[in-house]
Protein backbone atom coordinates (compact mmCIF):
# COMPACT_ATOMS: atom_id res chain seq x y z
CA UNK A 1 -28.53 -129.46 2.41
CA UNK A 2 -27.54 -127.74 -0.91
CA UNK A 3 -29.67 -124.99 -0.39
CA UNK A 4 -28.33 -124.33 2.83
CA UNK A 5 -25.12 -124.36 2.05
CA UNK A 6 -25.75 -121.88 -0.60
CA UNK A 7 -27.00 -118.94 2.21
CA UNK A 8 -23.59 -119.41 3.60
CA UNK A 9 -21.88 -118.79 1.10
CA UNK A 10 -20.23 -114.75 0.53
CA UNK A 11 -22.43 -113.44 -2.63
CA UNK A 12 -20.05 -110.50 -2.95
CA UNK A 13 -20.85 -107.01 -2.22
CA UNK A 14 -20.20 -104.52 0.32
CA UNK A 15 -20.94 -105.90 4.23
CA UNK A 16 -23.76 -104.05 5.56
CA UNK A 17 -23.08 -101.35 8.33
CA UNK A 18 -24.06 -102.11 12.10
CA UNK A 19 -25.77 -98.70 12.46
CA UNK A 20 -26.57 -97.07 9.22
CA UNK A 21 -27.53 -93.67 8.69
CA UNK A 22 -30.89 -93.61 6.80
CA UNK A 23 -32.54 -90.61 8.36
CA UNK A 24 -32.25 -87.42 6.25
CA UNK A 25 -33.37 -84.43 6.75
CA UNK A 26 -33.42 -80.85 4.29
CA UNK A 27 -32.90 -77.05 5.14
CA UNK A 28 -32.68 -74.13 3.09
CA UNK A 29 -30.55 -71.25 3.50
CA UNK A 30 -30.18 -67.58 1.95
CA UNK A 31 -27.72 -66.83 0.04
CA UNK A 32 -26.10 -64.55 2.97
CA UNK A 33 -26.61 -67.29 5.58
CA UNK A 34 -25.16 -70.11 2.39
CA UNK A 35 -21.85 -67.88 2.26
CA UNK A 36 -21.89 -67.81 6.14
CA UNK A 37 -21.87 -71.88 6.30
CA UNK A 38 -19.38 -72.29 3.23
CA UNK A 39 -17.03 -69.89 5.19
CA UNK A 40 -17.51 -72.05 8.96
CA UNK A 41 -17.01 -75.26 6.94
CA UNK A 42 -14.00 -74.27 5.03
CA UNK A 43 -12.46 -73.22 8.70
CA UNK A 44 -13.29 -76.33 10.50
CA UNK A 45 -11.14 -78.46 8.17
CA UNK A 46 -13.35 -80.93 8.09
CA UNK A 47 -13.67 -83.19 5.04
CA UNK A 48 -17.46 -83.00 4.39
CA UNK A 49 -20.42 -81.08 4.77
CA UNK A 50 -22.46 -83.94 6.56
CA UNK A 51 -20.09 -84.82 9.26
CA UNK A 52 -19.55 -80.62 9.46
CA UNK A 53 -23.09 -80.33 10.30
CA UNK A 54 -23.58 -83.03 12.43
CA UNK A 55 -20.75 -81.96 14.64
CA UNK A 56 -22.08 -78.22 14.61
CA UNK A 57 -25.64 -80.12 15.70
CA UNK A 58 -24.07 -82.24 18.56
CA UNK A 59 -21.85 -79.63 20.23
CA UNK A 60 -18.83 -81.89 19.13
CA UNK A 61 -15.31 -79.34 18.36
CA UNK A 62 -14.67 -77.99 15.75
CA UNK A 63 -10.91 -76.92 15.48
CA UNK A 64 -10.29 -74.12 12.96
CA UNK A 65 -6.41 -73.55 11.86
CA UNK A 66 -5.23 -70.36 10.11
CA UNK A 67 -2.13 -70.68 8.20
CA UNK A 68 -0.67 -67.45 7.35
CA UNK A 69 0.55 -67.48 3.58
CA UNK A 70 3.07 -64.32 4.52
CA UNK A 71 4.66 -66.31 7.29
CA UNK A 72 5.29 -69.50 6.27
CA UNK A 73 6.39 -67.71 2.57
CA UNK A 74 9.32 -65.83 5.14
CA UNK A 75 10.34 -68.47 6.35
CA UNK A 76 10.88 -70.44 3.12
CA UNK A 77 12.80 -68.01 2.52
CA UNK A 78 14.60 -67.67 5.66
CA UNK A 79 15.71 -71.44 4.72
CA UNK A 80 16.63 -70.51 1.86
CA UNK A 81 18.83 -68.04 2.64
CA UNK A 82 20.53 -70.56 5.90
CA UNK A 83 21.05 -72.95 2.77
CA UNK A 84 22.72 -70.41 1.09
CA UNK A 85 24.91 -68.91 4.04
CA UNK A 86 26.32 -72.45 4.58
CA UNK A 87 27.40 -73.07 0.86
CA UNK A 88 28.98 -69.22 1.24
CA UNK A 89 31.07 -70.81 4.24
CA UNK A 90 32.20 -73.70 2.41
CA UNK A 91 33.07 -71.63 -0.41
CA UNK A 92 34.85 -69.49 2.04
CA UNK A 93 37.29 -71.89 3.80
CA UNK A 94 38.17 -73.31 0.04
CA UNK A 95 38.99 -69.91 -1.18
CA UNK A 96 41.26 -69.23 1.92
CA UNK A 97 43.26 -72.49 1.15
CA UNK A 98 43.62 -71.50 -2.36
CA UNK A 99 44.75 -68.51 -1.93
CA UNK A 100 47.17 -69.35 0.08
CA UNK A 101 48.34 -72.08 -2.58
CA UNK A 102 48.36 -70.21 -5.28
CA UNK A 103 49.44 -66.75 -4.57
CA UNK A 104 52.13 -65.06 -2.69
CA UNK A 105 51.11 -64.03 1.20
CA UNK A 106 51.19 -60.27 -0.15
CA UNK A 107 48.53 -60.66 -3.00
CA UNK A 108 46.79 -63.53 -0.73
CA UNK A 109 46.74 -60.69 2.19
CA UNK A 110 45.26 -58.21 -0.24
CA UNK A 111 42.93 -60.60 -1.62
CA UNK A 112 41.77 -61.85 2.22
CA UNK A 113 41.48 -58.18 3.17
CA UNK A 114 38.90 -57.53 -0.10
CA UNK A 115 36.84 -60.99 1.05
CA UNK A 116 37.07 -59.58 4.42
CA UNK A 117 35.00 -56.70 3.81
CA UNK A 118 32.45 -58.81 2.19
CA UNK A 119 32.20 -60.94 5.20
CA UNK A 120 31.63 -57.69 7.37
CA UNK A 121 28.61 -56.66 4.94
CA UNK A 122 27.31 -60.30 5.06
CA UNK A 123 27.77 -60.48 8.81
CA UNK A 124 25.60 -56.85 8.73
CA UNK A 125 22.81 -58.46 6.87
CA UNK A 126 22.66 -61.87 9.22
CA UNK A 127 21.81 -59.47 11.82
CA UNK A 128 19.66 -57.84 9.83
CA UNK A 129 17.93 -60.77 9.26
CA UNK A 130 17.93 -62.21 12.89
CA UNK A 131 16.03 -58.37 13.64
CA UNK A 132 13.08 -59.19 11.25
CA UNK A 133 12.81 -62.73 11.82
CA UNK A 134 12.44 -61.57 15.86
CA UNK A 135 10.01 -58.91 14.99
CA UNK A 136 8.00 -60.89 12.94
CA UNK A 137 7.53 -63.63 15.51
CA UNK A 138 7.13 -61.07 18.22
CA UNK A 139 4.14 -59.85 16.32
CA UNK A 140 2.78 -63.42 15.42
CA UNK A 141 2.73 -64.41 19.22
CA UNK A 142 0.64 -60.89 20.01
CA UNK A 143 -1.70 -61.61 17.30
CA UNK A 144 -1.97 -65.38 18.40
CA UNK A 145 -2.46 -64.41 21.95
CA UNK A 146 -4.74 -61.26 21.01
CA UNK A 147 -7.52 -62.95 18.97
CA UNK A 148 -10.10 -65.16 20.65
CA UNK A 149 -9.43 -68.31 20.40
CA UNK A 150 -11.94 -69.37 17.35
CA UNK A 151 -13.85 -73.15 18.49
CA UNK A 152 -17.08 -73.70 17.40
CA UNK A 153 -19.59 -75.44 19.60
């Protein structure tokens, strides 16, 4: 009876797997076909070379994602620059009251007419800005819907 309570009992360890993988199997490439595989696997996102291959093997998808440094660096910047319009109107309506406080209506006039100005050139580069920001996605969607979509099979 002690000894079969003993086979019951957990001796530690990892549980074994259901259906291991145990089969291997070895290819060599070239150097020109090695640079060809690095370059697939580094576009399929995939985490390792084994499950890579085996997918490629089985006809299972492969989904390859392209992030474009220049477009998501614009619009970093783009954010940015929202951030920094907002603060600008804050700073805005608290300048108005102050002047207003502070200064006679003739000097505050003067003074609104100056900040006015500004606004006008700010105003000039928001729409500016709204003109790239349209162009550039109007030429991301063409090149989206221009290339071949890129699955491997």
């Amino acid at each position: 009876m002690d000894g079969n309570q003993r086979k019951k009992w957990n001796k530690g360890g990892r549980k074994p797997k259901l259906n291991p993988a145990q089969n291997r199997y070895m290819f060599r490439l070239t150097d020109e076909e090695n640079a060809r595989f690095l370059a697939m696997f580094e576009k399929s996102g995939v985490h390792t070379k084994a499950k890579f291959i085996t997918s490629v093997l089985f006809g299972k998808e492969i989904k390859t994602v392209k992030i474009d440094k220049v477009t998501m660096d614009y619009y970093m910047r783009l954010t940015n620059f929202h951030s920094q319009f907002r603060s600008i109107g804050v700073n805005y309506n608290q300048i108005v009251k102050m002047l207003y406080h502070h200064f006679s209506e003739k000097k505050a006039a003067a003074f609104l007419y100056r900040l006015e100005k500004q606004t006008v050139e700010m105003a000039l580069l928001c729409q500016k800005i709204i003109q790239l920001t349209e162009e550039l996605e109007a030429e991301h969607l063409k090149n989206i819907y221009s290339e071949p979509h890129s699955k491997t099979k």
